[in-house]
Protein backbone atom coordinates (compact mmCIF):
# COMPACT_ATOMS: atom_id res chain seq x y z
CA UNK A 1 -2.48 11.18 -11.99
CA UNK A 2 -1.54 8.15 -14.32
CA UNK A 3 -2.92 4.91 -13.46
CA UNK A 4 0.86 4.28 -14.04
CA UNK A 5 1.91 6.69 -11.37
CA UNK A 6 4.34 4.83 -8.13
CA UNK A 7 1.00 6.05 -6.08
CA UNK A 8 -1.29 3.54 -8.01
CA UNK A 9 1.43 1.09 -8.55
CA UNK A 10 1.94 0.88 -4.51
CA UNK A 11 -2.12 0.97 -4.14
CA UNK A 12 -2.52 -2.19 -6.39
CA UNK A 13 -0.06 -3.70 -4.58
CA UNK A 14 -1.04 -3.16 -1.52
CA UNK A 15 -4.22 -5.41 -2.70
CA UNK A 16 -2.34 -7.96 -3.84
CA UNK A 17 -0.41 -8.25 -0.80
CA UNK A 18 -3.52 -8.48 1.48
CA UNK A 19 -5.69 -10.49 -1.16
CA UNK A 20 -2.39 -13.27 -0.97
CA UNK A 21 -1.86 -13.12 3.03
CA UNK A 22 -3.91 -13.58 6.29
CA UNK A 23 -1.21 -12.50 8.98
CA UNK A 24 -0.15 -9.21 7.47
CA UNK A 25 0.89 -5.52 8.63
CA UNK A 26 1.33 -2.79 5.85
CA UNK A 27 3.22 0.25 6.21
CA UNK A 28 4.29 3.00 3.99
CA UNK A 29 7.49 5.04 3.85
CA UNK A 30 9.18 3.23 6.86
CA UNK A 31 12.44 4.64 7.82
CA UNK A 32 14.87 1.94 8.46
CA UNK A 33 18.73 1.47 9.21
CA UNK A 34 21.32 3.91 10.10
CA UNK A 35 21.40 6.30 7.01
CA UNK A 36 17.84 6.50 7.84
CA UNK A 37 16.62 5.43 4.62
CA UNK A 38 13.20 5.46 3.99
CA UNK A 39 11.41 1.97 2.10
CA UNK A 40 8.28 2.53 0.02
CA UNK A 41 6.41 -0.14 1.41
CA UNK A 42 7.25 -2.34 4.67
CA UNK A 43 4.84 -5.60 5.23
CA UNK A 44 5.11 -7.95 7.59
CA UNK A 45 4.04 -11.67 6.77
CA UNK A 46 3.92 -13.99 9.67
CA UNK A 47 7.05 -13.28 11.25
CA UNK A 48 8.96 -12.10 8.11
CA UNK A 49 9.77 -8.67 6.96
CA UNK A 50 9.30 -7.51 3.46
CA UNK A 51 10.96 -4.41 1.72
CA UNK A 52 8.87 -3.33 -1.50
CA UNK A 53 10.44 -0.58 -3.57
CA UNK A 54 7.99 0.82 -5.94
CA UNK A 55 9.46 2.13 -9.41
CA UNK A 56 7.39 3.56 -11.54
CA UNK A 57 7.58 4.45 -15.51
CA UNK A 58 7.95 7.91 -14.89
CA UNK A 59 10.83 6.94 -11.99
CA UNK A 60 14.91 6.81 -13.11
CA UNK A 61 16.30 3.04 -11.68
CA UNK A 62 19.50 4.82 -10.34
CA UNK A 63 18.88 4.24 -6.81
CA UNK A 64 17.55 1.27 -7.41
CA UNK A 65 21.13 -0.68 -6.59
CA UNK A 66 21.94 1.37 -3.43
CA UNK A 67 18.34 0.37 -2.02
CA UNK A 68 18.81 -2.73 -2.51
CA UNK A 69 22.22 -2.97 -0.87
CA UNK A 70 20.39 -1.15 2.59
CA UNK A 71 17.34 -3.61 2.74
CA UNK A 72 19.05 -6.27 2.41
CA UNK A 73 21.84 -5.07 6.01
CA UNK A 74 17.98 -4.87 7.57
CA UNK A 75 15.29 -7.39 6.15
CA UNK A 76 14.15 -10.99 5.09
CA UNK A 77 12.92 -10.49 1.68
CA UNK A 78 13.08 -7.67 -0.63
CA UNK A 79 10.72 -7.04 -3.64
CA UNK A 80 10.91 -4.42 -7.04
CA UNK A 81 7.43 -3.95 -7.94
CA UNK A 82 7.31 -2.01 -11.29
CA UNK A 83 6.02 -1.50 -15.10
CA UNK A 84 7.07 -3.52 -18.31
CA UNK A 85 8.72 -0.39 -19.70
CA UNK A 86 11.55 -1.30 -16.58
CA UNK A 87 11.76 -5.11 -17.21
CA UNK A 88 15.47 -5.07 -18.87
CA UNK A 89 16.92 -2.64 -16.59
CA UNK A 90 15.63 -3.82 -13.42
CA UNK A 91 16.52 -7.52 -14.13
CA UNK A 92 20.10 -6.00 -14.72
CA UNK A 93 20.60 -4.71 -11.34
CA UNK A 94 18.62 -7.71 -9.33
CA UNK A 95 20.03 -10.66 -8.07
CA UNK A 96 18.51 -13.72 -7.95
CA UNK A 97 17.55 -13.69 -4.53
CA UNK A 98 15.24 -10.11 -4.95
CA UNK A 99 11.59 -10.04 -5.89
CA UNK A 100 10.15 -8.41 -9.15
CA UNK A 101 6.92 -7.84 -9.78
CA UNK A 102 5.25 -6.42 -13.10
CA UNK A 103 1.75 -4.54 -12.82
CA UNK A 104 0.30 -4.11 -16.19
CA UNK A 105 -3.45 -5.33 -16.75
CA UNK A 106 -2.30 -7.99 -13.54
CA UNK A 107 0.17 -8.22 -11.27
CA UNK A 108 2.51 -10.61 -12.10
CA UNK A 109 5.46 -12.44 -10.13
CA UNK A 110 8.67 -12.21 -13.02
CA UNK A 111 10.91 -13.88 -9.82
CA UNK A 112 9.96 -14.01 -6.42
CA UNK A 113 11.78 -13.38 -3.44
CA UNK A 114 14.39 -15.54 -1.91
CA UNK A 115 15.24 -15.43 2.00
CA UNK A 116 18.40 -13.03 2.61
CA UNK A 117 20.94 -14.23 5.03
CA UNK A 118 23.82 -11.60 5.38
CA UNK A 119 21.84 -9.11 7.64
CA UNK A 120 24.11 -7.14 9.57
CA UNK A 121 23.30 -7.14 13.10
CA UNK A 122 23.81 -3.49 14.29
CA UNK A 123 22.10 -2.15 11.04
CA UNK A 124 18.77 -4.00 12.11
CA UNK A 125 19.18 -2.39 15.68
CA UNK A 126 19.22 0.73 13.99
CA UNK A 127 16.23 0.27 12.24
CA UNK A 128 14.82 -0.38 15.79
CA UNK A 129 14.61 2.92 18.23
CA UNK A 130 16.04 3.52 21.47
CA UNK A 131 12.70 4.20 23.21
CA UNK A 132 11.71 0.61 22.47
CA UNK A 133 15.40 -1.05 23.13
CA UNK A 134 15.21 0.87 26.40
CA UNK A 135 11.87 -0.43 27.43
CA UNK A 136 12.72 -4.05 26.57
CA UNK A 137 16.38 -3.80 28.19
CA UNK A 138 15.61 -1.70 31.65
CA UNK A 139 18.45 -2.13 32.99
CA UNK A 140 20.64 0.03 29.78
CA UNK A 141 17.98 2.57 30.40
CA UNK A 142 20.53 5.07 31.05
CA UNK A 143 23.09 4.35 28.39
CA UNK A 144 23.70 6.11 25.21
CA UNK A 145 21.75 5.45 21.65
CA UNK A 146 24.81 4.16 20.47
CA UNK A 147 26.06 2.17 23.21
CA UNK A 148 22.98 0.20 23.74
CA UNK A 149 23.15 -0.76 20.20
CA UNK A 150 26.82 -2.02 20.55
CA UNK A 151 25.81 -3.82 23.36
CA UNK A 152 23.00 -5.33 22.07
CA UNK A 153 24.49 -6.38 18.85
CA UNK A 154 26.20 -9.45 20.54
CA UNK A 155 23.34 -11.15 20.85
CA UNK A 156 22.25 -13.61 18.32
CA UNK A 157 20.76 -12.53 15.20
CA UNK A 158 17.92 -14.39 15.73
CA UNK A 159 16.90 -12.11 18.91
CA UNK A 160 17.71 -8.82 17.29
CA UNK A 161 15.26 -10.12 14.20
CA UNK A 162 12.65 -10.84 16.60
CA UNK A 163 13.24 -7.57 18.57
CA UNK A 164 12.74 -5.89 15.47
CA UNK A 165 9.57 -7.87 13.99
CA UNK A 166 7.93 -6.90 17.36
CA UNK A 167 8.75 -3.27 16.79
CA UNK A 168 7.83 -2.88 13.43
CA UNK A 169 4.78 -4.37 14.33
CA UNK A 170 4.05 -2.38 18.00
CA UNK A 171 4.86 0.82 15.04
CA UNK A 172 2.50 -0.23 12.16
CA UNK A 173 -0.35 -2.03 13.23
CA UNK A 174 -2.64 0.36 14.45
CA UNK A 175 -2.33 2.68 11.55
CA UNK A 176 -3.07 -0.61 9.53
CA UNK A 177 -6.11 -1.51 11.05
CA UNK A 178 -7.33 1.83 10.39
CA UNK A 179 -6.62 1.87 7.38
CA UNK A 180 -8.16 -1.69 6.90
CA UNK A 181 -11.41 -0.38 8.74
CA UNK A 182 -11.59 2.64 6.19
CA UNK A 183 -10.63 1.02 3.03
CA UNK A 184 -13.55 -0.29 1.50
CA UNK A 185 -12.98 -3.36 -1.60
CA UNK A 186 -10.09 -1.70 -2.77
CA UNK A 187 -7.24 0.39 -1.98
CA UNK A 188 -7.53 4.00 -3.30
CA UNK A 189 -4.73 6.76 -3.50
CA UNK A 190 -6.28 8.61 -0.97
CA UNK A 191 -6.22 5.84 1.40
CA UNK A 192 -2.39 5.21 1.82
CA UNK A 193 -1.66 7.93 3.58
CA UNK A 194 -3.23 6.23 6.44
CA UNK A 195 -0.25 4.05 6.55
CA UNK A 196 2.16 6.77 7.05
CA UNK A 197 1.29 8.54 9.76
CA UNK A 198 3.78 6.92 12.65
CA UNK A 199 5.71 4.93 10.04
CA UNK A 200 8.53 7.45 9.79
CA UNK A 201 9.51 7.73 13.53
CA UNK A 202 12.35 8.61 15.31
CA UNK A 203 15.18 5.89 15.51
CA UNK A 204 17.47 7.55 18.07
């Protein structure tokens, strides 16, 4: 596998991230939202959430628009981390407001993120699932997946981020401090998987 490869791309950065922040959670191929998209890397900083899409040389940019549109219903900050070969046509498709990255001999910060602002409330309580909703509302225990949500999704944005920071959390951070126990200096291949095990979970 090329040293080039989205695997070693997303294991560098995965360094970095931990290397530049105390108060961090990592996990890897998080499902999110209610098309049940799936974000290469999910880290939580403090009490922000951070989409990372990983594109690779080898990896076409023509989904690259559509996950951008999806993280940014959901989360605070989104960041493209990928090669130089990708610089033009990723910085066509970004807005100002996105991260991008470049990993060549360093990693390298070509804009970083800006907060987002236009999260849509019932997309982030999709991202959340009903076992948790259920657990922290008792008393809509016996409603629907869908109804809870609806119901839920007049309360301020500010609660439904927090709801969700706590559950992406609750989700992640054992597998992360596993994974933290295990990894050793640096973050090898092998080692990410770690972070996957009960990041794609059921949402409904």
């Amino acid at each position: 596998m090329s040293n080039d490869s989205a695997e070693h791309i997303k294991a560098s950065f995965i360094d970095w991230l931990i290397a530049h922040h105390e108060d961090i959670v990592i996990g890897n191929e998080v499902m999110y939202g209610s098309k049940r998209k799936v974000v290469d890397l999910l880290a939580i900083i403090k009490d922000k959430i951070v989409a990372i899409e990983i594109k690779s040389a080898f990896d076409k940019l023509a989904r690259l628009p559509e996950q951008i549109v999806e993280c940014s219903k959901i989360f605070d900050r989104i960041i493209v981390v990928s090669t130089p070969s990708h610089i033009a046509g990723i910085t066509s498709i970004i807005s100002s407001r996105i991260g991008f990255y470049i990993i060549d001999a360093s990693i390298k910060a070509k804009q970083k993120p800006l907060l987002i602002y236009n999260q849509d409330k019932l997309e982030m309580l999709y991202s959340i699932s009903t076992t948790f909703l259920k657990k922290q509302y008792p008393q809509y225990r016996n409603l629907k997946e869908n109804e809870i949500r609806f119901l839920l999704s007049k309360e301020k944005k500010t609660d439904i981020h927090r709801l969700m920071v706590s559950f992406y959390r609750q989700r992640l951070n054992e597998k992360f401090q596993m994974f933290m126990s295990d990894r050793g200096a640096h973050t090898l291949v092998d080692d990410i998987p770690t972070l996957s095990s009960l990041t794609r979970i059921e949402l409904f």
